[in-house]
Protein backbone atom coordinates (compact mmCIF):
# COMPACT_ATOMS: atom_id res chain seq x y z
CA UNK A 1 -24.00 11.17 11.27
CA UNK A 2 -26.74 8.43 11.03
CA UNK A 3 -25.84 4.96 9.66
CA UNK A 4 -28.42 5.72 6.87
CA UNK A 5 -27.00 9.07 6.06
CA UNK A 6 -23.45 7.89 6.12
CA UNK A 7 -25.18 5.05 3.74
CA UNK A 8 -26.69 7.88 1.14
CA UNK A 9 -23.22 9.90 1.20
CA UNK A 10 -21.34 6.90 0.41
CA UNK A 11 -23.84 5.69 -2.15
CA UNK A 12 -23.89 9.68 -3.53
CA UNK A 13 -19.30 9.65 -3.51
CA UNK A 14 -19.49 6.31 -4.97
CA UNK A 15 -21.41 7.23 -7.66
CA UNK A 16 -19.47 10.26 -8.49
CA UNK A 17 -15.95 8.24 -8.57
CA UNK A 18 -17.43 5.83 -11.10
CA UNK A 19 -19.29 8.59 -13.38
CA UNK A 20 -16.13 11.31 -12.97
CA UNK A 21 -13.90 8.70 -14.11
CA UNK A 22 -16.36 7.65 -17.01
CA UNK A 23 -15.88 11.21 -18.09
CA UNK A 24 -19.34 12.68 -17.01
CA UNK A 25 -19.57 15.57 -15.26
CA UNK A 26 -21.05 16.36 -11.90
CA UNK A 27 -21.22 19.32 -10.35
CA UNK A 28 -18.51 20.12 -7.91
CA UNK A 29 -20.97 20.92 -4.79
CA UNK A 30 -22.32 17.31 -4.87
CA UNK A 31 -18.74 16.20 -5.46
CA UNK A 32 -17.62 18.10 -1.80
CA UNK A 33 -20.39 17.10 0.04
CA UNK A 34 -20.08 13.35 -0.84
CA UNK A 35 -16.66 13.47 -0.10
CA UNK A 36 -16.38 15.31 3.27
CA UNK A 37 -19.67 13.38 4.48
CA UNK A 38 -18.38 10.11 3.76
CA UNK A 39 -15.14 11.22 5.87
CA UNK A 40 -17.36 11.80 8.72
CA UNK A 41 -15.55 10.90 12.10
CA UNK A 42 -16.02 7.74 12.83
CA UNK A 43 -16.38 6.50 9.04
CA UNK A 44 -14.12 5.14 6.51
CA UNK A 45 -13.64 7.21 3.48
CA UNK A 46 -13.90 4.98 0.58
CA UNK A 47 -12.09 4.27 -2.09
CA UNK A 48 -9.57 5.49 1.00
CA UNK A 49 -6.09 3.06 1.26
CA UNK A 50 -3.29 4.15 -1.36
CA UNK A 51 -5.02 5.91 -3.28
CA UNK A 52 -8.17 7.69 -2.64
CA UNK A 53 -10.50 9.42 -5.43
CA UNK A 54 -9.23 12.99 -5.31
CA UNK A 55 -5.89 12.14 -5.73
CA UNK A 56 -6.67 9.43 -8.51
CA UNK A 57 -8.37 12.13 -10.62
CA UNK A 58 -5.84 14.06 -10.21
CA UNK A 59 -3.46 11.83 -11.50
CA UNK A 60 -5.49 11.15 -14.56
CA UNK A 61 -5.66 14.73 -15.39
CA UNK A 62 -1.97 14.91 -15.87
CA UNK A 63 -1.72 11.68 -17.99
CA UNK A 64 -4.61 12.85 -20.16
CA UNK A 65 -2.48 16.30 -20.33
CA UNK A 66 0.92 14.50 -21.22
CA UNK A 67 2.64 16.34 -18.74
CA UNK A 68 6.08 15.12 -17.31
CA UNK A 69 7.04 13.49 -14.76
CA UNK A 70 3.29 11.63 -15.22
CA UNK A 71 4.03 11.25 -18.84
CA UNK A 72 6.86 8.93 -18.51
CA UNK A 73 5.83 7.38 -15.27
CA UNK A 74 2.72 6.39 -16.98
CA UNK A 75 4.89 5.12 -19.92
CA UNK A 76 6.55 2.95 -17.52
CA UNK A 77 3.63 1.69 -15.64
CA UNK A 78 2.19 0.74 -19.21
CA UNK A 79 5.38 -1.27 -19.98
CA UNK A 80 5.14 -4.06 -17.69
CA UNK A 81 4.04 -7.07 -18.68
CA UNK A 82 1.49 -7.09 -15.26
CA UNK A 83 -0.61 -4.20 -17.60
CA UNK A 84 -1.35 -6.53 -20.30
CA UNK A 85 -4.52 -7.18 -21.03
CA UNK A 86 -3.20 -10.51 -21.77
CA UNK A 87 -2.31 -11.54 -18.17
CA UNK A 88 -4.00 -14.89 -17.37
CA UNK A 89 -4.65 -16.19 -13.66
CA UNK A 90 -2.61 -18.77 -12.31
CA UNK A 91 -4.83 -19.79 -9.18
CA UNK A 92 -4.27 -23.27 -7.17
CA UNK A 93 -6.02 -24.05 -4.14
CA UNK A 94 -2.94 -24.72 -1.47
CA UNK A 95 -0.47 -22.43 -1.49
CA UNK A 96 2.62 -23.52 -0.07
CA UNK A 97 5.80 -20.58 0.73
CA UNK A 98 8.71 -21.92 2.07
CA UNK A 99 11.87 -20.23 3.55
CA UNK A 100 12.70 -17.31 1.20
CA UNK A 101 10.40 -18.40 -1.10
CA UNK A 102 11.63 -22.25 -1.39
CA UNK A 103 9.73 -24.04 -2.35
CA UNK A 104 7.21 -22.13 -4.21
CA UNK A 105 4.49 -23.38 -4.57
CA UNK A 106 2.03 -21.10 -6.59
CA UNK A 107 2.92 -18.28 -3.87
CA UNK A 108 4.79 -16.09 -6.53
CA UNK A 109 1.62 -16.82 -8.83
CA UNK A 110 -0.32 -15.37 -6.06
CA UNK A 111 1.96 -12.18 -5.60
CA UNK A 112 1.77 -11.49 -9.55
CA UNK A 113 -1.78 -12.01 -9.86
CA UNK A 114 -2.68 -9.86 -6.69
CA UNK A 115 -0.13 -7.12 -8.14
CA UNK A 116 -1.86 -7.24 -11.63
CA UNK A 117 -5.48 -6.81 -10.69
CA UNK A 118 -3.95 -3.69 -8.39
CA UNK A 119 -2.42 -2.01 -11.76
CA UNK A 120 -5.39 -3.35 -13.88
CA UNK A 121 -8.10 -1.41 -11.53
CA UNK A 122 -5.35 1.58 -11.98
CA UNK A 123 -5.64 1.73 -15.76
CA UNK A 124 -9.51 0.98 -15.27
CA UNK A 125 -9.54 4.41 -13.61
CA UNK A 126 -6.95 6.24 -15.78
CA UNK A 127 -8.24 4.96 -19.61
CA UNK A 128 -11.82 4.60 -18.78
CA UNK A 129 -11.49 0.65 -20.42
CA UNK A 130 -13.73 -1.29 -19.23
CA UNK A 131 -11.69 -4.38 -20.04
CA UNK A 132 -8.89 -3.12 -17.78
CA UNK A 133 -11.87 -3.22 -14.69
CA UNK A 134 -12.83 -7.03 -16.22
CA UNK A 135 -9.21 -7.78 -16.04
CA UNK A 136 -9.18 -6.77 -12.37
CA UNK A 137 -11.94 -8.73 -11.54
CA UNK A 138 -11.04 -11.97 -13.66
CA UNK A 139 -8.01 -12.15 -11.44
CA UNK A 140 -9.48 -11.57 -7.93
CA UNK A 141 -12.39 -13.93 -8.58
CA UNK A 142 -9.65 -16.34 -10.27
CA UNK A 143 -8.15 -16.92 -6.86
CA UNK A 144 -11.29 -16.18 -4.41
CA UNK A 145 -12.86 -19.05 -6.30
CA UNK A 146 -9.63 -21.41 -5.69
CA UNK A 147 -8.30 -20.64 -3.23
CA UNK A 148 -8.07 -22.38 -0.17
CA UNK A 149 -5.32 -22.46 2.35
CA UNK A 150 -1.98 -20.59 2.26
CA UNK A 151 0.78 -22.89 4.40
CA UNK A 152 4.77 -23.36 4.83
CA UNK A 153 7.26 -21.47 6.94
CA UNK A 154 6.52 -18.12 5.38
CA UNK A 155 2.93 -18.18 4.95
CA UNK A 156 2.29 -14.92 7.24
CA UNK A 157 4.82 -12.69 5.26
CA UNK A 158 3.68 -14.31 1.86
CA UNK A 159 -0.31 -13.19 2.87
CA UNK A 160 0.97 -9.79 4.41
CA UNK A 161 2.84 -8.79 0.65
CA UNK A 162 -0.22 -9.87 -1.13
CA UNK A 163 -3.47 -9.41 0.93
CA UNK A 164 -2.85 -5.63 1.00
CA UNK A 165 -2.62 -5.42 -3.38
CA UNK A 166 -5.83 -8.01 -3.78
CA UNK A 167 -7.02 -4.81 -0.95
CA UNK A 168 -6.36 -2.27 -2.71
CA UNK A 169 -7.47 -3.36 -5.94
CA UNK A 170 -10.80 -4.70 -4.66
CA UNK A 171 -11.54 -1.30 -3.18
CA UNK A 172 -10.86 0.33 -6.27
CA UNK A 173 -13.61 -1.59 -8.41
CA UNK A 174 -15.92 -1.68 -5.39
CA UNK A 175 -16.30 2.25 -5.46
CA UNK A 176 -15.60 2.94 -9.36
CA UNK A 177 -17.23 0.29 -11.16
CA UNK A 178 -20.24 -2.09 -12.28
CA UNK A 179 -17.96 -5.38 -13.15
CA UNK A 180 -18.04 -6.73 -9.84
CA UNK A 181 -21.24 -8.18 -8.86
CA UNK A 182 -22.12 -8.62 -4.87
CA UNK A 183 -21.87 -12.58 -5.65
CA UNK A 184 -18.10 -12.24 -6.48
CA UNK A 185 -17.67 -9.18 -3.89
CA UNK A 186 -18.95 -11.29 -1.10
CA UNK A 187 -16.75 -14.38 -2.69
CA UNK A 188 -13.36 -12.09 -2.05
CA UNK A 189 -14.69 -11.26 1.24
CA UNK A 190 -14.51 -14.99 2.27
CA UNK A 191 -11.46 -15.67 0.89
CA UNK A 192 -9.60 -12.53 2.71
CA UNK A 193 -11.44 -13.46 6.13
CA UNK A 194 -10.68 -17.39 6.09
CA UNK A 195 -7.69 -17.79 4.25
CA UNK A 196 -5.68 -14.13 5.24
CA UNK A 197 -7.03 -13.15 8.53
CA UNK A 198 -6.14 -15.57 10.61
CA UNK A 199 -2.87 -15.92 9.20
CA UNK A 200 -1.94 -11.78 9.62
CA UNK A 201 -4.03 -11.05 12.31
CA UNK A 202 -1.50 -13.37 14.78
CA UNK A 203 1.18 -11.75 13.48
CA UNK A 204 4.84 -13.02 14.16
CA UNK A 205 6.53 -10.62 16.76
CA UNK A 206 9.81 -12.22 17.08
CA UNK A 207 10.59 -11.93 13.47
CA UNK A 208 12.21 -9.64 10.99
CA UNK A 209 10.10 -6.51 11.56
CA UNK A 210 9.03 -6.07 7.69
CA UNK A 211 7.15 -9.72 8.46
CA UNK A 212 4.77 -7.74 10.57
CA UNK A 213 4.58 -4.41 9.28
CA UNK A 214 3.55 -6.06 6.11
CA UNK A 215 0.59 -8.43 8.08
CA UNK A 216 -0.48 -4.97 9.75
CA UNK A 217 -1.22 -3.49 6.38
CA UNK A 218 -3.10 -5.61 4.68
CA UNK A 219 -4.72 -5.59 8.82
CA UNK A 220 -5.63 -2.12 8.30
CA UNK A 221 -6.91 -2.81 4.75
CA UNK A 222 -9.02 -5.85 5.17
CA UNK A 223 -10.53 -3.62 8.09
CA UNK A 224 -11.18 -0.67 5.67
CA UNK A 225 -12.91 -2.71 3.26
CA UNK A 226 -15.00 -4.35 5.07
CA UNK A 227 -15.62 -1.61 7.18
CA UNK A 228 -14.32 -3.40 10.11
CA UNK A 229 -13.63 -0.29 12.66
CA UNK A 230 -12.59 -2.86 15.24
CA UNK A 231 -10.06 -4.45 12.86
CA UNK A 232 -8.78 -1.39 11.38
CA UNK A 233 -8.50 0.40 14.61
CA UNK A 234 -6.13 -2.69 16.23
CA UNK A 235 -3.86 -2.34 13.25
CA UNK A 236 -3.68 1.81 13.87
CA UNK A 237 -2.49 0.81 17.72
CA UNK A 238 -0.52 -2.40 16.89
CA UNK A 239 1.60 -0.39 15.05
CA UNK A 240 2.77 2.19 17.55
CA UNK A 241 2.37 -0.08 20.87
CA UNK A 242 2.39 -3.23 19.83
CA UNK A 243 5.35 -6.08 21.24
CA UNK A 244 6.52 -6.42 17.70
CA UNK A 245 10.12 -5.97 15.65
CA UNK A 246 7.74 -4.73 13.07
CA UNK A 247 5.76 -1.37 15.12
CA UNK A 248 7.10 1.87 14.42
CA UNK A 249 9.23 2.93 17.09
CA UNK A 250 10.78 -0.95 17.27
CA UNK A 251 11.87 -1.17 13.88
CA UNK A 252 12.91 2.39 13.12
CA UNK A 253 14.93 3.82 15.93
CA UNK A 254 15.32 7.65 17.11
CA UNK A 255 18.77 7.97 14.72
CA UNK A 256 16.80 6.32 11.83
CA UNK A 257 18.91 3.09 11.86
CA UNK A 258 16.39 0.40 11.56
CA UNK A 259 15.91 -3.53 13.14
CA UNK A 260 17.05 -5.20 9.61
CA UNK A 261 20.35 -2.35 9.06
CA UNK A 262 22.78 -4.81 10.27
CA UNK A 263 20.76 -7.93 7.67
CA UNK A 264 21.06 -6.30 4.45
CA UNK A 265 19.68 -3.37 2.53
CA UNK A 266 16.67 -5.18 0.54
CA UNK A 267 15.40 -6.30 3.77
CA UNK A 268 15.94 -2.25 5.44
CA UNK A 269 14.11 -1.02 2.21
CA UNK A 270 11.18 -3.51 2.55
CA UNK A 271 10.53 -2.90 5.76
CA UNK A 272 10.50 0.60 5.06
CA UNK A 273 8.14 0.36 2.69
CA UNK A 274 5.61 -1.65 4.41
CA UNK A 275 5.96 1.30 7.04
CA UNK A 276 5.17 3.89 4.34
CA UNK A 277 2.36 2.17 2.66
CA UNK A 278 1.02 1.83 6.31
CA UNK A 279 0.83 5.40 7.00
CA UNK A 280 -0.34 6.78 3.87
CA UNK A 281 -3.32 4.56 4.38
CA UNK A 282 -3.80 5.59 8.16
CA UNK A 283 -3.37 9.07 6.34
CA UNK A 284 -6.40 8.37 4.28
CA UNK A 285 -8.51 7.41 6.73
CA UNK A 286 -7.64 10.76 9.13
CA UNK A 287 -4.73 8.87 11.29
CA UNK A 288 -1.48 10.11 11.97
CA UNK A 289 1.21 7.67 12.04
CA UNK A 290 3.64 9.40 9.73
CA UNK A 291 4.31 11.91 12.79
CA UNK A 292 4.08 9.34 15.50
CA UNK A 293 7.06 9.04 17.32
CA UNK A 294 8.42 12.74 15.68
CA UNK A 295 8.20 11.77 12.07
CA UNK A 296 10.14 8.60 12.90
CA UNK A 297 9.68 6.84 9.04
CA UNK A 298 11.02 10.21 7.98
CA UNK A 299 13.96 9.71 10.30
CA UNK A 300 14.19 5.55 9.09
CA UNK A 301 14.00 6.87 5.30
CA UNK A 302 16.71 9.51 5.16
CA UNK A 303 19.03 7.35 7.28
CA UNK A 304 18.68 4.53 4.52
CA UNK A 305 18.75 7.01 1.59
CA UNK A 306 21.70 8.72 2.77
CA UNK A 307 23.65 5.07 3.42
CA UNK A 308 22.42 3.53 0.44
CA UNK A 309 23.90 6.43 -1.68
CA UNK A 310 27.54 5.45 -0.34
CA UNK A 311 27.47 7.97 2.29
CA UNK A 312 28.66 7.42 5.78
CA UNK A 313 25.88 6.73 9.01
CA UNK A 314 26.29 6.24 12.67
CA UNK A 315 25.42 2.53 13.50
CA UNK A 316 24.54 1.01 16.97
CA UNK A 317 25.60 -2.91 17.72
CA UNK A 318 22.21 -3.23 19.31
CA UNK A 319 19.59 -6.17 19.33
CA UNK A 320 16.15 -6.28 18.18
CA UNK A 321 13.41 -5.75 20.69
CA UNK A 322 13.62 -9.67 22.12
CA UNK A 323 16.85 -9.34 22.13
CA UNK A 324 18.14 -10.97 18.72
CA UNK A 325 18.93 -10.24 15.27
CA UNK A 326 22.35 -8.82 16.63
CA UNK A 327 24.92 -7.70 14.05
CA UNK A 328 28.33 -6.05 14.65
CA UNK A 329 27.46 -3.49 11.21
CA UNK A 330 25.76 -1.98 9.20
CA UNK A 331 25.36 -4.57 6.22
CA UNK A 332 26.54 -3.87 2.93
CA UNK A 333 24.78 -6.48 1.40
CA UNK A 334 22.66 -5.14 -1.79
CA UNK A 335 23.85 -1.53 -0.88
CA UNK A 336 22.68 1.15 -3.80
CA UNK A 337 20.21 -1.48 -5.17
CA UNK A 338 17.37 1.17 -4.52
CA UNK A 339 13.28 -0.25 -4.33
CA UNK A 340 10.48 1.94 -5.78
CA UNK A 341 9.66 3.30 -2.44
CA UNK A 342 10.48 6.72 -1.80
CA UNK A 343 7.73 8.41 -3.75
CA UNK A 344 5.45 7.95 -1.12
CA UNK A 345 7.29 9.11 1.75
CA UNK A 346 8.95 12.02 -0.15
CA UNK A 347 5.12 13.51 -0.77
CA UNK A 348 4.12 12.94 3.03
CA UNK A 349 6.78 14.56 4.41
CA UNK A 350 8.10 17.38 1.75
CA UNK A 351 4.89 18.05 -0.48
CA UNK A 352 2.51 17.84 2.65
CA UNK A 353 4.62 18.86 5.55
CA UNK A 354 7.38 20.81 4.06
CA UNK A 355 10.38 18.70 5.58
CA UNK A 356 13.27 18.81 3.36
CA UNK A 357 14.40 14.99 3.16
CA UNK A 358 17.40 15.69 1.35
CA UNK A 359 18.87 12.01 0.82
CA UNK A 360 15.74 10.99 -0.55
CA UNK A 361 15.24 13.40 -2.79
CA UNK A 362 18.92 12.37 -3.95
CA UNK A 363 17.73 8.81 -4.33
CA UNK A 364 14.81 9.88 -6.19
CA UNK A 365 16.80 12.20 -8.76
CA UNK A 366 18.63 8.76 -9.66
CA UNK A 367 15.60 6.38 -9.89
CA UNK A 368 12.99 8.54 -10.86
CA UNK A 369 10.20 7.15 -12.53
CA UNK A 370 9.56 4.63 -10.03
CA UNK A 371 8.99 1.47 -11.45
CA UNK A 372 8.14 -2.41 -10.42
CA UNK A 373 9.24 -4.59 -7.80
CA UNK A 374 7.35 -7.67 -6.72
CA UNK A 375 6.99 -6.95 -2.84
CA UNK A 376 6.06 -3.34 -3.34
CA UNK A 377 2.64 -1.43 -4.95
CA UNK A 378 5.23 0.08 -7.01
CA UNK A 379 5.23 3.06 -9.84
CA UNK A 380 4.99 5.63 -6.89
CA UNK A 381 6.27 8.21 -8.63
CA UNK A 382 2.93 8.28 -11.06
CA UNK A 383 0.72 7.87 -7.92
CA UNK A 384 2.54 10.36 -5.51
CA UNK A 385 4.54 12.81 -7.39
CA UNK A 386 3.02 16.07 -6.22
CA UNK A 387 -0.03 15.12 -5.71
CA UNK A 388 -1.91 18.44 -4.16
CA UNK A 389 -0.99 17.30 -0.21
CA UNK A 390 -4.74 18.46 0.77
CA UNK A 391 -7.33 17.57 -1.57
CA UNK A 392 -11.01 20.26 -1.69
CA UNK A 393 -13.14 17.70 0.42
CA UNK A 394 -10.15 15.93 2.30
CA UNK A 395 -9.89 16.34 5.96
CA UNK A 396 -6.59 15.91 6.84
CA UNK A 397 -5.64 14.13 10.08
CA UNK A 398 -6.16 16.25 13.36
């Protein structure tokens, strides 16, 4: 496909999105062609991380329809105090993150704010309020206008959590609505490619691997909204080859135990989820890397689910990839404290694949609607919850 084709179908998809979710109607040949042209090899589908427009329309037909498990997942969503319409903006220029978040300075201001303007572009799409997409954009431009300099010893984890949300939320408006002007747009831009970039694109190897699988997301999803093939495509490789604790195969390994098993549970579930989040957006844009490795986050889940539920696991004394991190155990530390983020795996790899994932459907019978937690996108269970696995107009990964 031409650039200026690619161009027109992108124009023609985004223009769709943002009148579908407006409640026009459009006829559902222009609707395909859009879709499957603008998923063209070689081209990023847009609005294509988390969430991508099919499955966001599909979501909002069950909420309009009060129909259950959306119903009360929805409910749930609309509980938290990140929804409000209320929310103000707590930007400062230098962030400053220290060890496990001490001190903390404006960093969990940052996380909040990035989180909010994610849900806020969510309930854009899902009410059709326009203030909800002004919300959204009030908070992004609120910190791409202050915003300066993220610093301390956990800088690259802080701007891995967050860079991904302020992402995901900027793609969202981008492609579905008119509140975002190309001044602001090109505003966010510079703050996510001086302020992030440098700071997640040199990744920390020898760390805890959830440091780097979190940097390689928001990676991938700076590179996605940009358009950045180059960037997106180093974030696809880094996280199957690269010399990391935090790729794939380093931190989940062939019996599911993972690098952080031995640290605690939190740290195993975070991880985890950065993993997850990673592949469904991969998935989005026609990757694979929920079956690299033979489904190994399928493997790292059900081995967590099934410990975390008080059941018994084989555990290896082993070391991290460097040769650290070495614990004697499997920790016990915050076991059966679950984190919203089994949704998304449990759709991959039983909605879409057919794979049974028995412990984590066990964990999700107990915690089921997913709900909020700081380091996660959270409320999976409204987003993922059998979602139809392959969209009309979706081309799944080869």
């Amino acid at each position: 496909m031409s650039g200026f084709r690619h161009v027109v179908a992108c124009c023609v998809a985004r223009l769709f999105v943002g009148r579908f979710f407006a409640g026009d109607k459009i006829r559902l040949a222009v609707v395909l062609v859009a879709l499957v042209a603008a998923n063209a090899p070689g081209q990023f589908v847009h609005p294509g991380m988390l969430v991508n427009s099919a499955e966001l329309a599909f979501v909002k037909s069950k909420i309009k329809a009060g129909e259950e498990p959306w119903k009360s997942a929805w409910e749930k969503l609309r509980a938290d105090p990140h929804t409000k319409l209320t929310w103000k903006a707590r930007p400062i220029a230098n962030v400053f993150r220290g060890p496990y978040n001490r001190p903390d300075i404006g960093a969990s201001n940052l996380g909040n704010d990035a989180q909010a303007a994610y849900i806020h572009a969510l309930e854009w799409i899902f009410t059709d309020n326009p203030q909800h997409a002004a919300k959204a954009v009030e908070l992004i431009n609120a910190w791409s206008g202050n915003l300066q300099s993220i610093r301390g010893s956990d800088q690259q984890l802080l701007a891995g959590i967050v860079g991904f949300k302020f992402c995901n939320a900027a793609e969202l408006l981008k492609y579905t609505s008119d509140k975002w002007s190309p001044a602001d747009e090109a505003q966010f831009r510079k703050m996510m490619l001086n302020v992030f970039y440098p700071l997640v694109k040199a990744y920390k190897p020898t760390a805890y691997g959830n440091w780097d699988a979190a940097m390689n997301l928001t990676l991938m999803c700076l590179g996605i909204f940009t358009d950045n093939r180059e960037m997106y495509e180093s974030a696809v490789k880094y996280a199957q080859t690269g010399k990391s604790n935090g790729t794939i195969p380093n931190y989940i390994f062939r019996s599911g135990q993972c690098q952080e098993s031995g640290r605690d549970q939190a740290h195993t579930q975070l991880g985890l989820g950065f993993m997850a989040d990673l592949c469904e957006v991969a998935w989005k844009q026609g990757d694979d890397l929920y079956g690299a490795f033979d489904n190994r986050v399928a493997a790292g889940y059900e081995y967590a689910a099934k410990y975390n539920l008080n059941l018994a696991v084989p555990y290896d004394a082993v070391p991290d990839f460097f040769g650290h991190h070495l614990n004697a155990k499997i920790s016990e530390d915050k076991r059966g404290e679950f984190r919203p983020i089994y949704e998304i795996a449990y759709h991959h790899y039983h909605d879409r694949l057919g794979l049974e994932m028995k412990y984590t459907k066990l964990v999700l019978d107990r915690i089921r609607p997913e709900g909020f937690h700081w380091d996660h996108p959270s409320f999976g269970t409204l987003l993922y919850e059998n979602v139809p696995p392959f969209p009309k107009g979706y081309r799944p990964p080869k």
